[in-house]
N, C-alpha and C. Protein backbone atom coordinates (compact mmCIF):
# COMPACT_ATOMS: atom_id res chain seq x y z
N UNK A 1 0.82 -1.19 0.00
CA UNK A 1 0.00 0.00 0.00
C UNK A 1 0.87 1.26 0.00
N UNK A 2 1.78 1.20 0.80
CA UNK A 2 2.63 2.47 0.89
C UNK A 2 3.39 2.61 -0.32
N UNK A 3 4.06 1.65 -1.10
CA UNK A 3 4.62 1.61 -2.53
C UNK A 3 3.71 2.44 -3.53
N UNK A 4 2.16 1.78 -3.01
CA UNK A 4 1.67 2.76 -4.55
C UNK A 4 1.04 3.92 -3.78
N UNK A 5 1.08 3.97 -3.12
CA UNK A 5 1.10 5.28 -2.35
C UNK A 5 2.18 6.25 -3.05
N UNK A 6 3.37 5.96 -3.03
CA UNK A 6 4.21 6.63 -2.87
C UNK A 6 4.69 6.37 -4.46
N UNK A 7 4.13 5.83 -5.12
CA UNK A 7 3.81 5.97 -6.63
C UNK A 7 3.21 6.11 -7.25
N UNK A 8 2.01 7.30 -6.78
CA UNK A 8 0.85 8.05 -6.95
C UNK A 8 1.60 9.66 -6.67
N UNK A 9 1.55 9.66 -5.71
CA UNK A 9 2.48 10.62 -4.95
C UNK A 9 3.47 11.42 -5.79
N UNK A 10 4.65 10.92 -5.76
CA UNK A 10 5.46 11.63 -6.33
C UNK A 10 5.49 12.44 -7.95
N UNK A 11 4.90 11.07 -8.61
CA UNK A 11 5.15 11.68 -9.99
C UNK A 11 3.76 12.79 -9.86
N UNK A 12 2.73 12.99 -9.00
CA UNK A 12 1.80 13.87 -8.89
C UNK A 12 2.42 15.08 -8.36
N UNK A 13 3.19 15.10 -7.19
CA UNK A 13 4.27 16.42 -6.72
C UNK A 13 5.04 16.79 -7.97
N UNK A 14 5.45 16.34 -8.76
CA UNK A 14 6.66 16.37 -10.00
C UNK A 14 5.69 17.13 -10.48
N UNK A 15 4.85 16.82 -11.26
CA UNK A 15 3.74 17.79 -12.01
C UNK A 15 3.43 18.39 -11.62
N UNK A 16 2.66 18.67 -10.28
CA UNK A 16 2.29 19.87 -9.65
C UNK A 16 3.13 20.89 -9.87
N UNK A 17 4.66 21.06 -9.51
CA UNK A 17 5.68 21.70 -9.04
C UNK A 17 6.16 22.35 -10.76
N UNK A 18 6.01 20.98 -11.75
CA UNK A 18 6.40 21.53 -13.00
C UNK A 18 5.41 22.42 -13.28
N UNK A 19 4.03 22.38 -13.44
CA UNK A 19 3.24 22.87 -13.64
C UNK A 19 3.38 24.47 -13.14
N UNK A 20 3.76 24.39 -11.70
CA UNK A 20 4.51 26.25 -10.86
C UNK A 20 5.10 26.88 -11.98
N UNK A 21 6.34 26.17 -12.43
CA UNK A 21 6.91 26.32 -12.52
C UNK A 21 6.85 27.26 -13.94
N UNK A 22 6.08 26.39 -14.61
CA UNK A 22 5.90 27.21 -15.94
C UNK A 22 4.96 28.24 -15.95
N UNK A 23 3.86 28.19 -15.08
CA UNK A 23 3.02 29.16 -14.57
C UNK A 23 3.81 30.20 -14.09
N UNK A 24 5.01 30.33 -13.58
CA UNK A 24 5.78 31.27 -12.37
C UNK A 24 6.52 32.16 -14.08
N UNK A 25 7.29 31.20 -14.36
CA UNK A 25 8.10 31.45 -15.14
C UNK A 25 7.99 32.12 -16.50
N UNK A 26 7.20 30.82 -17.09
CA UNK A 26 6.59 31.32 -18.73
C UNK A 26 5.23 32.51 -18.83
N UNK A 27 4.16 32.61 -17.75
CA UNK A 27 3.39 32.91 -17.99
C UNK A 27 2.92 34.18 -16.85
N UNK A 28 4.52 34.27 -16.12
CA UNK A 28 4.68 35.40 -14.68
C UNK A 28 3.11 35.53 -14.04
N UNK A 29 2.25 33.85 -13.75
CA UNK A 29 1.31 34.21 -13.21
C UNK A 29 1.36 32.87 -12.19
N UNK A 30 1.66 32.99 -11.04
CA UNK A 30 1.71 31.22 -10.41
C UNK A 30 0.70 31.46 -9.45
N UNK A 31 0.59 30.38 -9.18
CA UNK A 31 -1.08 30.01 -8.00
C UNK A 31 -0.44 29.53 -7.04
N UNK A 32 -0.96 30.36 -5.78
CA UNK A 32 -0.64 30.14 -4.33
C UNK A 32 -0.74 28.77 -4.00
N UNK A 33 -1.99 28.01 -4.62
CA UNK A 33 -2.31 26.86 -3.70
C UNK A 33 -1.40 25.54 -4.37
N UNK A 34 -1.13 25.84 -5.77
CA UNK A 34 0.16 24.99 -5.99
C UNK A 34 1.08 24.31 -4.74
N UNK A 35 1.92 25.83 -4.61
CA UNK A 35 2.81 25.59 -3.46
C UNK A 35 2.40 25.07 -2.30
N UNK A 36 1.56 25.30 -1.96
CA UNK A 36 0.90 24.59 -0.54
C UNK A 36 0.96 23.33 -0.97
N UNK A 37 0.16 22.99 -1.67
CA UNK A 37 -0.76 21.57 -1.91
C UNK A 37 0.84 20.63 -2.49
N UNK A 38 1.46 21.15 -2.72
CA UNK A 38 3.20 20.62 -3.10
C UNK A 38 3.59 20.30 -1.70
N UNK A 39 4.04 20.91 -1.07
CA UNK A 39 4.25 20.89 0.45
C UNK A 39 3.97 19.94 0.99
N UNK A 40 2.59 19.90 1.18
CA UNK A 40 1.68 18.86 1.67
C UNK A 40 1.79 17.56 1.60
N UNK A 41 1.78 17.36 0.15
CA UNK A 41 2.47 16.19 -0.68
C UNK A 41 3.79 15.87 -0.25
N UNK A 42 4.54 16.26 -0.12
CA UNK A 42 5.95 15.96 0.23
C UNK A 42 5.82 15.39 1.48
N UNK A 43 5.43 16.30 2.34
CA UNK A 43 4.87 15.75 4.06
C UNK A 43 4.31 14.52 3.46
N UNK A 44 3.33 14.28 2.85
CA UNK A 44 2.63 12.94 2.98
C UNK A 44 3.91 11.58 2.40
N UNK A 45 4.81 12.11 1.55
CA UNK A 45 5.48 11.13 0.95
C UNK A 45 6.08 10.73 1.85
N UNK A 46 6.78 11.73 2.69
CA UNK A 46 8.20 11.44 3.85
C UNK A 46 6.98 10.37 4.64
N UNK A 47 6.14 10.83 4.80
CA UNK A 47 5.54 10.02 6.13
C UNK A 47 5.07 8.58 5.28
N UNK A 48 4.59 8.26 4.93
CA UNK A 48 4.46 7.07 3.83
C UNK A 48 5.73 6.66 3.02
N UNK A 49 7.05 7.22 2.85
CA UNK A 49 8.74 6.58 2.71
C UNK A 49 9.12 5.95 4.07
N UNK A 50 8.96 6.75 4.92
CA UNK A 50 8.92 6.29 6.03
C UNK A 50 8.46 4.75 6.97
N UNK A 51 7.28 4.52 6.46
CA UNK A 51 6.81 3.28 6.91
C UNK A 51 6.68 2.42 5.74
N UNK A 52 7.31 2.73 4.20
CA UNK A 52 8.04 1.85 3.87
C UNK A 52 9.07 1.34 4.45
N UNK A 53 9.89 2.13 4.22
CA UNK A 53 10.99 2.24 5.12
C UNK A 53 11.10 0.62 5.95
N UNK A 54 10.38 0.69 7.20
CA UNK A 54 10.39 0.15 8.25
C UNK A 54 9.70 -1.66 7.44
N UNK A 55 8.78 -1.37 6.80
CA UNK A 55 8.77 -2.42 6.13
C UNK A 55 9.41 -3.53 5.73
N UNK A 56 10.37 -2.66 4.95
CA UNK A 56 11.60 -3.60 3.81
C UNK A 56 12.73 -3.77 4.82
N UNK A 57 12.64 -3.29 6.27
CA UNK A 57 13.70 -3.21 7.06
C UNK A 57 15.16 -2.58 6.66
N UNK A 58 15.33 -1.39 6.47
CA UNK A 58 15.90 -0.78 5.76
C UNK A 58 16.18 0.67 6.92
N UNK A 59 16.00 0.46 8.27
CA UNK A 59 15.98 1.67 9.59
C UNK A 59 17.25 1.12 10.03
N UNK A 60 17.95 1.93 10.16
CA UNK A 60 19.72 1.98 10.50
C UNK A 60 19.81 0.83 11.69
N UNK A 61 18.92 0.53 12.61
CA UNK A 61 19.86 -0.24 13.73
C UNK A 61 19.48 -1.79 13.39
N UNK A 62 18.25 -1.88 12.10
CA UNK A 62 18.75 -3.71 11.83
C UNK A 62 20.01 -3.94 10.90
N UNK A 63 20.43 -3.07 9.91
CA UNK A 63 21.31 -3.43 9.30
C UNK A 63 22.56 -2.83 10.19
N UNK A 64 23.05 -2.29 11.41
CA UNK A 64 23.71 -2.15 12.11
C UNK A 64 24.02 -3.42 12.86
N UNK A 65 23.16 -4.25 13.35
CA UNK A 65 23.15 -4.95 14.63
C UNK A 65 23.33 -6.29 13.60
N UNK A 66 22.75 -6.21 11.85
CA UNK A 66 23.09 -7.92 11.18
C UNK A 66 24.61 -8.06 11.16
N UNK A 67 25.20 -6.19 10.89
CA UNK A 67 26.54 -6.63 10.56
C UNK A 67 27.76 -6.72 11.97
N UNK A 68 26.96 -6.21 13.22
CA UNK A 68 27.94 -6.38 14.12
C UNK A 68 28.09 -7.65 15.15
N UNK A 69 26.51 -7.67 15.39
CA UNK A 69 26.27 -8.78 16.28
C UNK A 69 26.05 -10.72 15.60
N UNK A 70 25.82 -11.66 16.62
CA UNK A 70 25.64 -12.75 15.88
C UNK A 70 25.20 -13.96 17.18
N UNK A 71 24.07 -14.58 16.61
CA UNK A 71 23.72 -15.62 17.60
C UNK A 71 22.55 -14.95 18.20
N UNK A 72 22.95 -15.30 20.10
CA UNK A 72 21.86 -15.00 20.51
C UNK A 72 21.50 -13.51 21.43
N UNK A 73 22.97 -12.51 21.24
CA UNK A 73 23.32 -11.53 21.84
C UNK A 73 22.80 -10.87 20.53
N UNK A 74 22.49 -10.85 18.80
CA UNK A 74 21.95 -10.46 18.45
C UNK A 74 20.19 -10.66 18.05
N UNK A 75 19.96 -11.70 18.85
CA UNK A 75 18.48 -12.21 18.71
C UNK A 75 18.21 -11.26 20.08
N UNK A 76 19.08 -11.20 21.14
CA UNK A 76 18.45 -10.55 21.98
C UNK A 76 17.85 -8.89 21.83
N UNK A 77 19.45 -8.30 21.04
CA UNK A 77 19.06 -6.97 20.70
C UNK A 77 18.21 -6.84 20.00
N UNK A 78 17.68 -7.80 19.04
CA UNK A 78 16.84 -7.60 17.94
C UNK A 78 15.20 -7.46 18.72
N UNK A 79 14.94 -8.05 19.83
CA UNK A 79 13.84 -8.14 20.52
C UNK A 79 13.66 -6.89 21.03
N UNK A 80 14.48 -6.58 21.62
CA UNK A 80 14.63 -5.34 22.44
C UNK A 80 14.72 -4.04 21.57
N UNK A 81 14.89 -3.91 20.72
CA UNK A 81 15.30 -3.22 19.44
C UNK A 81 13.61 -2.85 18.66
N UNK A 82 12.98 -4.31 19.30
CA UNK A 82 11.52 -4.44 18.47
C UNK A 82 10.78 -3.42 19.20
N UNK A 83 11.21 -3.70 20.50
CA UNK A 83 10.11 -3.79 21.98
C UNK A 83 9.93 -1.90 21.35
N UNK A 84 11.23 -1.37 21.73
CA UNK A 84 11.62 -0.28 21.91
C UNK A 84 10.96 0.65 20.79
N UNK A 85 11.11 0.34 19.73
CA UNK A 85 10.59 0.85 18.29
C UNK A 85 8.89 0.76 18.23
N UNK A 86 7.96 -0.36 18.61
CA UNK A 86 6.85 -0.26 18.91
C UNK A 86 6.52 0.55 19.90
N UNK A 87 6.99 1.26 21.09
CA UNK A 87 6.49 1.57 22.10
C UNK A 87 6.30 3.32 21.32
N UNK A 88 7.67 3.32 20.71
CA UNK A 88 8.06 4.73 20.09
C UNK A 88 6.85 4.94 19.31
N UNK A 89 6.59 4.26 18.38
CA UNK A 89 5.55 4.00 17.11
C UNK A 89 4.15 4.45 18.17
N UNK A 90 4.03 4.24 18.94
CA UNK A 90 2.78 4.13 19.66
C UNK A 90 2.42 5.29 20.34
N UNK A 91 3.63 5.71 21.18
CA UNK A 91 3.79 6.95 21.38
C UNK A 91 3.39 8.09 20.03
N UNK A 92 3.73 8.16 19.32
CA UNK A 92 4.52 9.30 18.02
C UNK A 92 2.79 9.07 17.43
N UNK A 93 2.37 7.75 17.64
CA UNK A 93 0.84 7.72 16.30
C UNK A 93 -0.11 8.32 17.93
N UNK A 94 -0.13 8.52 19.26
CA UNK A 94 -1.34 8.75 19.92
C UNK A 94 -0.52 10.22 20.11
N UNK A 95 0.16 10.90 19.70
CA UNK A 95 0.86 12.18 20.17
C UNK A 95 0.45 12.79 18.89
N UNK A 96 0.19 11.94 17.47
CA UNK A 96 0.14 12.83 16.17
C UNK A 96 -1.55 12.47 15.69
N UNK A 97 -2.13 11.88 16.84
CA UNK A 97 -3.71 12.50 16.45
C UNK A 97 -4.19 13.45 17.42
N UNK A 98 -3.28 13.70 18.21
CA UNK A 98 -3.61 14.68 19.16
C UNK A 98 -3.39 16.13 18.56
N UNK A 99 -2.07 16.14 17.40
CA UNK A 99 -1.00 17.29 17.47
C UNK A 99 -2.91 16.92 15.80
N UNK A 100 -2.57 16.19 14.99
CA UNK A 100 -3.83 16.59 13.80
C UNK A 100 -5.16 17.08 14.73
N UNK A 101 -6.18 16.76 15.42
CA UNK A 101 -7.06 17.08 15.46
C UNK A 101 -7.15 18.36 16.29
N UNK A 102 -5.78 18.86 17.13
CA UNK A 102 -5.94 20.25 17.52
C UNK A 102 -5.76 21.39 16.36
N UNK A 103 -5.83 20.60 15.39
CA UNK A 103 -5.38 21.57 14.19
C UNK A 103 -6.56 21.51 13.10
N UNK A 104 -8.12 21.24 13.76
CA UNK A 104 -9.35 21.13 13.23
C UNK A 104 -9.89 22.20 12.52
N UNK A 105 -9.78 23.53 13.50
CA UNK A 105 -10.25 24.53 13.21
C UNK A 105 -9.54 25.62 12.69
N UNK A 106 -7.94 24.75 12.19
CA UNK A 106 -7.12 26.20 11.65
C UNK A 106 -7.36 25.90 9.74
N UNK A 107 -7.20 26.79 9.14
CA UNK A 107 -7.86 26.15 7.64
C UNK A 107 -6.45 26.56 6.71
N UNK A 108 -5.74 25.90 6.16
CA UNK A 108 -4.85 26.35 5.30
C UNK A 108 -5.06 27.81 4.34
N UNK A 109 -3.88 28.43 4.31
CA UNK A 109 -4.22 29.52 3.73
C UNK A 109 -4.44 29.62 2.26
N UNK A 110 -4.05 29.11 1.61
CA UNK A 110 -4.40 28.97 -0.04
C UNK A 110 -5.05 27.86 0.13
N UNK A 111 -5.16 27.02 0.31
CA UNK A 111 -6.33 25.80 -0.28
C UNK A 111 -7.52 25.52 0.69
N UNK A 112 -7.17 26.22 1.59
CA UNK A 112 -9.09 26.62 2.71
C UNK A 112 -9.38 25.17 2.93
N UNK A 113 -8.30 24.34 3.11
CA UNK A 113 -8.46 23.15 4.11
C UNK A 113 -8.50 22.75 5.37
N UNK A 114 -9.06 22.40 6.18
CA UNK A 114 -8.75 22.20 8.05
C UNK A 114 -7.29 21.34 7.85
N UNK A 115 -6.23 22.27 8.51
CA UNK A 115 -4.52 22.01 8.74
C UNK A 115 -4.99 20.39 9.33
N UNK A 116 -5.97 19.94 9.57
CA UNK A 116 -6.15 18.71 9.92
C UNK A 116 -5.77 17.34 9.10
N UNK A 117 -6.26 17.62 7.82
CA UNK A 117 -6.09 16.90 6.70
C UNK A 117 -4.00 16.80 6.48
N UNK A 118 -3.62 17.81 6.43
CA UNK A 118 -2.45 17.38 5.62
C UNK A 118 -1.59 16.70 6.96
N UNK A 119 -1.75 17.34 8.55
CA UNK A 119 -1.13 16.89 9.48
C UNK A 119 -1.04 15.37 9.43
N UNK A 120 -2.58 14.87 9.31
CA UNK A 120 -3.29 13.35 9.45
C UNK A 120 -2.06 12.29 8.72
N UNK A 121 -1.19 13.09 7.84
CA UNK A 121 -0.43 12.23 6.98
C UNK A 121 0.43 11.32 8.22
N UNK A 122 1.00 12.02 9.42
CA UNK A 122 1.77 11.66 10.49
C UNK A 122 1.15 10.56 11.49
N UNK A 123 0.09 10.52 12.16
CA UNK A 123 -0.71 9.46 12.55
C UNK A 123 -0.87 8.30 11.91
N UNK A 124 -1.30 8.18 10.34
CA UNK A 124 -1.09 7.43 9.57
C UNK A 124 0.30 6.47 9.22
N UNK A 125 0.78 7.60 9.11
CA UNK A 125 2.32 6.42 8.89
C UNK A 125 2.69 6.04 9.91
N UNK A 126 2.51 6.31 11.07
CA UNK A 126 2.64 5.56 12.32
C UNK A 126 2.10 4.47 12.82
N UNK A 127 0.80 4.42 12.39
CA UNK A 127 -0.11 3.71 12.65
C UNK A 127 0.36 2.38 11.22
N UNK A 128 0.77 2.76 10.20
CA UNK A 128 0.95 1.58 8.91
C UNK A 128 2.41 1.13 9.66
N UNK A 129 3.30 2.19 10.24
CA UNK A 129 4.51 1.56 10.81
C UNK A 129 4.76 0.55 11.84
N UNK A 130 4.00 0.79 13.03
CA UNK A 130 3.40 0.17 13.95
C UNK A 130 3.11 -1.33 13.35
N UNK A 131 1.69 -1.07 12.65
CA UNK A 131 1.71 -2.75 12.08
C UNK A 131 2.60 -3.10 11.48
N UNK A 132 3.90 -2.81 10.64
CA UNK A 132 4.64 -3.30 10.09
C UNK A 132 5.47 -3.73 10.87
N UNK A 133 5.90 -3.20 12.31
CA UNK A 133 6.76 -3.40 13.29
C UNK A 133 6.10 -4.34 14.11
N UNK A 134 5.07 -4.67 13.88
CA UNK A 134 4.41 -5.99 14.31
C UNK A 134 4.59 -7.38 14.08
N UNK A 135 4.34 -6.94 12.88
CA UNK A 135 4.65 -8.30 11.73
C UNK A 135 6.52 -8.22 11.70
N UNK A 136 7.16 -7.81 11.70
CA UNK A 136 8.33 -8.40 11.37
C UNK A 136 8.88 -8.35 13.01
N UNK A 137 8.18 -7.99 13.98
CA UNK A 137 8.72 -8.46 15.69
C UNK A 137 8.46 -9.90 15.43
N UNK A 138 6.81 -10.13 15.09
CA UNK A 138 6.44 -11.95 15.02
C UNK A 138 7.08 -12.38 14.29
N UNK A 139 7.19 -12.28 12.94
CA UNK A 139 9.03 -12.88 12.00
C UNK A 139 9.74 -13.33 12.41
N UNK A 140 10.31 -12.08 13.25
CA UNK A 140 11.89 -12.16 13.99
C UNK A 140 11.27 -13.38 14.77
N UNK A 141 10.26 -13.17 15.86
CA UNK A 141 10.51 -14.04 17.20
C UNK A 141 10.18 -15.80 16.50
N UNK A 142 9.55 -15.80 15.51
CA UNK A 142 9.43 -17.40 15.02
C UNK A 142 10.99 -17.67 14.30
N UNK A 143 11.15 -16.83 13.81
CA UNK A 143 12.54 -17.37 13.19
C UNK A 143 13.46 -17.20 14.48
N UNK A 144 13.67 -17.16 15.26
CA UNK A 144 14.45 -17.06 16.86
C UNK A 144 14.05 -18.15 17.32
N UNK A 145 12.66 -18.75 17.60
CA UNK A 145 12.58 -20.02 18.32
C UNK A 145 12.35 -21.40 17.32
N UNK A 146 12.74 -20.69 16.41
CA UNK A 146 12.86 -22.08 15.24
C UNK A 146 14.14 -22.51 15.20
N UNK A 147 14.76 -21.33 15.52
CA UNK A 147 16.13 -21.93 14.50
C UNK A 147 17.47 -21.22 15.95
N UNK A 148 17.13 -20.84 16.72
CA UNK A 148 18.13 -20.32 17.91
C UNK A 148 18.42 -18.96 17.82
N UNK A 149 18.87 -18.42 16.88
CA UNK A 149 18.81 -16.99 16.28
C UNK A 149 18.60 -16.74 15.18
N UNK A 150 18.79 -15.60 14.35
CA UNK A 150 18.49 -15.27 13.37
C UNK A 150 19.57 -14.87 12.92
N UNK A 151 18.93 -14.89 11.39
CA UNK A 151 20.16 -15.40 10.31
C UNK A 151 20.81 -14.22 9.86
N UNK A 152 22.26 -14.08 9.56
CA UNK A 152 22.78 -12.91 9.12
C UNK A 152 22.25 -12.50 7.91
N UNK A 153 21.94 -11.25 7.34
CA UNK A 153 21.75 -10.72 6.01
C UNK A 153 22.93 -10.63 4.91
């Protein structure tokens, strides 16, 4: 989901931005809400790259800990590593529907949206990160009591 998310996304920011661009440039007439609604988009990509990201396992301390550690001193960190990253995830997604819905009644200035909508992008990827950090904690912990630890990359 986040893949075509985020391949919807971009080549739509690319156009938007080209689109400024020639409006700014060729035709010295550009539209405010362009730039916003560009912005926005970008926020939504980082936050949806992001819990790709965590997906494909591709967040600095698993490929840190495949290449340093080994056995069961890295099955351990890897648990703890899980524990720690879900709690964060949990934190960051009940802190970013708090930080979107206090932002109900403010309305973007060129596109007369409630600042609610583009914030919401942050809760979301937390919330897709979260489950992803779910599913590959249960991964990790079956491949740990299957096999003693887990396997180097």
């Amino acid at each position: 989901m986040c893949r075509i998310m985020l391949i919807i996304m971009v080549p739509a920011m690319t156009g938007i931005v080209f689109v400024q661009v020639i409006l700014r440039y060729v035709f010295l007439s550009p539209l405010s809400w362009i730039e916003e609604l560009a912005r926005y988009l970008l926020v939504w990509i980082s936050c949806f790259g992001a819990a790709y990201a965590v997906k494909k396992r591709e967040h600095i301390a698993v490929m840190f800990l495949n290449k340093m550690f080994k056995g069961y001193v890295k099955s351990a960190l890897t648990i703890l590593i899980h524990v720690l990253v879900i709690i964060f995830f949990m934190v960051c997604l009940v802190k970013g529907i708090g930080l979107s819905l206090r932002q109900w009644n403010v309305v973007t200035p060129a596109l007369q949206i409630p600042r609610t909508l583009p914030y919401f992008g942050i809760p979301i990827s937390f919330a897709i990160m979260l489950l992803f950090s779910f599913e590959l904690f249960i991964e990790d912990i079956k491949t740990i009591f299957s096999k003693g630890s887990l396997p180097t990359v």
